[in-house]
C-alpha atoms as a PDB file:
ATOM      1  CA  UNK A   1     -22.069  -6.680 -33.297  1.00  0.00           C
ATOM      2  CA  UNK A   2     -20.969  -7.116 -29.891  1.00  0.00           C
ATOM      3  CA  UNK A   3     -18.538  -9.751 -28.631  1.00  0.00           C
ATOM      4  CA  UNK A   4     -20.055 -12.467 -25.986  1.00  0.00           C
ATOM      5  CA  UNK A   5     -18.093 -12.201 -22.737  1.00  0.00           C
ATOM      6  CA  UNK A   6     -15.269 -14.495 -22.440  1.00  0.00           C
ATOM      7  CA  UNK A   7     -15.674 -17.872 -20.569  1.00  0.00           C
ATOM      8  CA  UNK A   8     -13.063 -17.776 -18.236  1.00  0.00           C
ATOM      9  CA  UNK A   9     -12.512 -21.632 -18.149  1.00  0.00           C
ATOM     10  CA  UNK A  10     -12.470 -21.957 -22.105  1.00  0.00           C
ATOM     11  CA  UNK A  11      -9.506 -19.971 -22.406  1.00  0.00           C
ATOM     12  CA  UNK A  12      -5.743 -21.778 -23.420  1.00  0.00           C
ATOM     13  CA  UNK A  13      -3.565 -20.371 -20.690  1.00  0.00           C
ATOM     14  CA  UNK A  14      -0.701 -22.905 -22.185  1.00  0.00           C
ATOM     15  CA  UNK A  15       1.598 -19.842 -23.158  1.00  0.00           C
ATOM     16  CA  UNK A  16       1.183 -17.846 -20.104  1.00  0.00           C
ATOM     17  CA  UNK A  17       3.755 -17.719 -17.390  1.00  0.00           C
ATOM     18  CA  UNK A  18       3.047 -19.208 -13.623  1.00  0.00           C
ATOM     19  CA  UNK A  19       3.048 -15.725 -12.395  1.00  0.00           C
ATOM     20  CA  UNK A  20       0.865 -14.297 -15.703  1.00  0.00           C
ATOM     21  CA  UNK A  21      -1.666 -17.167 -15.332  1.00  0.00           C
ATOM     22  CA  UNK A  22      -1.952 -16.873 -11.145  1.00  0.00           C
ATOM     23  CA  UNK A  23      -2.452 -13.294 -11.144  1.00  0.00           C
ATOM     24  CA  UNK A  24      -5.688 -14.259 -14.093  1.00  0.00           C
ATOM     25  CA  UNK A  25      -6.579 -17.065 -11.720  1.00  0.00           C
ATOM     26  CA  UNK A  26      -6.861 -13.830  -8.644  1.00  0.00           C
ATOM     27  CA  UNK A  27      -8.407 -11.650 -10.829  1.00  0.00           C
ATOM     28  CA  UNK A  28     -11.520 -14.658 -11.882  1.00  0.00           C
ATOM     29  CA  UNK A  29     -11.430 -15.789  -8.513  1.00  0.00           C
ATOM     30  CA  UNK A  30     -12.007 -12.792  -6.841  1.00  0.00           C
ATOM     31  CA  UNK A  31     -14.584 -11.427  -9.555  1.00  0.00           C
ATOM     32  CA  UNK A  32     -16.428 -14.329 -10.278  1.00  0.00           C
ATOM     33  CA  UNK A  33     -17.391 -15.131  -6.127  1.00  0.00           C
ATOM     34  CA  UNK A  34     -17.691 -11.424  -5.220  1.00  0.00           C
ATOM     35  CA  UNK A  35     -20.665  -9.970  -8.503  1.00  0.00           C
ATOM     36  CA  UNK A  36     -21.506 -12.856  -9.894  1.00  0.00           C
ATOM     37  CA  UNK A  37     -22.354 -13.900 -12.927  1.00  0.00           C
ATOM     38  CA  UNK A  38     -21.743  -9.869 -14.691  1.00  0.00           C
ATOM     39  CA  UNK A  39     -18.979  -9.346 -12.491  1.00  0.00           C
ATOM     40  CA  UNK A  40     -16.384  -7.612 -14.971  1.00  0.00           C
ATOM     41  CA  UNK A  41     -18.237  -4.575 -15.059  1.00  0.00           C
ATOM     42  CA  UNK A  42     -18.214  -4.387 -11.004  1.00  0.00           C
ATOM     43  CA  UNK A  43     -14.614  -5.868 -10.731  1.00  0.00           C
ATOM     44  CA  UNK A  44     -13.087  -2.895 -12.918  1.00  0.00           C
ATOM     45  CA  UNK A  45     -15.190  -0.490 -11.244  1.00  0.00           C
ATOM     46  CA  UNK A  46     -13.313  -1.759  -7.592  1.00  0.00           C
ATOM     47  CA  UNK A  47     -10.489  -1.985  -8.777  1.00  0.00           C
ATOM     48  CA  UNK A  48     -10.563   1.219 -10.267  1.00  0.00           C
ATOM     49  CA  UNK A  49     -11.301   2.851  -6.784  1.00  0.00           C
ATOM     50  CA  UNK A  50      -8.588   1.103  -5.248  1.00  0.00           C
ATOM     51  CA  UNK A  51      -6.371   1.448  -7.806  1.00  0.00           C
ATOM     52  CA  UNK A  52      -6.777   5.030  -8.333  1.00  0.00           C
ATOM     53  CA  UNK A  53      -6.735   4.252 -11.887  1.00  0.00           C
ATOM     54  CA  UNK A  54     -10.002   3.204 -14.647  1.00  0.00           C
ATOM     55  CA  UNK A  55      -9.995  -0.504 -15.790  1.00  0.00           C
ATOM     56  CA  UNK A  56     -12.643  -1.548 -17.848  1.00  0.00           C
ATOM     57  CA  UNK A  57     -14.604  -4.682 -19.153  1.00  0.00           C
ATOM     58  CA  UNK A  58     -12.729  -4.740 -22.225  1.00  0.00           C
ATOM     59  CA  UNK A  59      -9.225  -4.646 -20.184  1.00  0.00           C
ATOM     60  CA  UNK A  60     -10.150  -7.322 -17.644  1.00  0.00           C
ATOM     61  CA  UNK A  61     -10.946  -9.286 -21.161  1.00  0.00           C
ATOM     62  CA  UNK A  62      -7.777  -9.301 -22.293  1.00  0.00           C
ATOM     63  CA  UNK A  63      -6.388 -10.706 -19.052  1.00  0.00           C
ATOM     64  CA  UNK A  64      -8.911 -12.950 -18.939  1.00  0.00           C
ATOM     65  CA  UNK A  65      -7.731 -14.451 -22.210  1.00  0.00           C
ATOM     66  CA  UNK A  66      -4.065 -14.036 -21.850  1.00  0.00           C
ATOM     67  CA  UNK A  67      -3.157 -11.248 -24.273  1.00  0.00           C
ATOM     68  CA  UNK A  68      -2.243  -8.645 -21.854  1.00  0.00           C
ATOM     69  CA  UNK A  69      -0.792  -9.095 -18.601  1.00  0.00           C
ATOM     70  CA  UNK A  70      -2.695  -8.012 -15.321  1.00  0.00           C
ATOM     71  CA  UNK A  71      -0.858  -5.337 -14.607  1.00  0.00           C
ATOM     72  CA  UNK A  72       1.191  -4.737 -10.877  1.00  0.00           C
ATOM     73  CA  UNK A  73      -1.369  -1.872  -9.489  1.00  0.00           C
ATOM     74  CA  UNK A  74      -4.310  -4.860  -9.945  1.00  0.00           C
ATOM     75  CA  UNK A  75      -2.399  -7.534  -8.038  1.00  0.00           C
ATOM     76  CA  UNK A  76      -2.036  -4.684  -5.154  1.00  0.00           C
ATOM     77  CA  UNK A  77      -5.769  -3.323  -5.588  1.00  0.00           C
ATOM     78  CA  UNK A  78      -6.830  -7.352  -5.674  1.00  0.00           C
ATOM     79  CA  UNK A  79      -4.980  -8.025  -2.147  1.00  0.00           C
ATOM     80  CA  UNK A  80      -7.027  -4.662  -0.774  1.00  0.00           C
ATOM     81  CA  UNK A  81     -10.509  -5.157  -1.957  1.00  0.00           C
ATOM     82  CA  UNK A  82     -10.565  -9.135  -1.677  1.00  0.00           C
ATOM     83  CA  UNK A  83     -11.041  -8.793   2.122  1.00  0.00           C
ATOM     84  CA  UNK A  84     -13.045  -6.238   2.381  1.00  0.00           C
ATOM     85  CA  UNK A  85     -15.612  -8.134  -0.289  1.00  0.00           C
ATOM     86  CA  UNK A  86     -15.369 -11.080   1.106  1.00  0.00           C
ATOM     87  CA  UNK A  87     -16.499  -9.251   4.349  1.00  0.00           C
ATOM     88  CA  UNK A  88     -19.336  -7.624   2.578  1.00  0.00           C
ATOM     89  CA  UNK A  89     -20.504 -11.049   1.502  1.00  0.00           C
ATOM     90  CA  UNK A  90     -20.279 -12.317   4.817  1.00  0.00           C
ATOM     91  CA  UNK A  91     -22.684  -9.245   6.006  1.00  0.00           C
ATOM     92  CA  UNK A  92     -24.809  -9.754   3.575  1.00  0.00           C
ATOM     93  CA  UNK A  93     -25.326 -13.786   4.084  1.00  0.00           C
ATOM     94  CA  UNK A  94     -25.762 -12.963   7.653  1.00  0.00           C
ATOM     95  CA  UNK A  95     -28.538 -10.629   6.832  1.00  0.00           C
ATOM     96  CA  UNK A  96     -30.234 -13.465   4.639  1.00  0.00           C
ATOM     97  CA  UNK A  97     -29.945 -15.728   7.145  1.00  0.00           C
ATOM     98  CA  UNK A  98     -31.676 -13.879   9.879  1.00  0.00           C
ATOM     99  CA  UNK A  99     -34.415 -13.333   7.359  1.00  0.00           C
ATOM    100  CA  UNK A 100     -35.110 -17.023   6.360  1.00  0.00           C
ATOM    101  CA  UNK A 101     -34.085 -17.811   9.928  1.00  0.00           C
ATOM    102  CA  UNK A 102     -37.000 -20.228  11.511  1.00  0.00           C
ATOM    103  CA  UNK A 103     -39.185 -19.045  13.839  1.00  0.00           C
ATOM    104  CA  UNK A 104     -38.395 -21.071  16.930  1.00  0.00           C
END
């Protein structure tokens, strides 16, 4: 039977580090904003491009609830790709907005 995804918010972070529990916070809030409600799957497939290296659902679990730590090559990948998705989202609210954009 397969696991439910893990609810990012539900999760005791009591025993992790500041550093351990910020770089979970980047990962969620760089995920979460950027593929929406599935976004594991896409996160570890962008950070796999940047990173040069395959992270998977199941990894980004276990940072998600604390067991392993997000490893260096992530925090480095995260800095890369969070601008450039953030500008992809800005392209593609500009798009919807010149679609729903009133006729004047």
């Amino acid at each position: 039977m397969k696991r439910p995804a893990l609810i990012p918010e539900e999760v005791d972070t009591s025993h992790l580090t500041d550093e351990r529990r910020r770089d979970r916070d980047a990962v969620i809030r760089t995920g979460q904003p950027a593929f929406g409600e599935r976004w594991q799957s896409l996160l570890g497939a962008a950070l796999s491009l940047a990173a040069g290296r395959r992270y998977g659902p199941q990894q980004i679990n276990h940072w998600l609830a604390g067991t392993r730590p997000v490893p260096d090559a992530v925090a480095t990948a995260l800095r890369t790709i969070g601008p450039q998705l953030a500008s992809e989202l800005e392209r593609r609210a500009t798009e919807l907005r010149l679609l729903w954009m009133p006729d004047t």
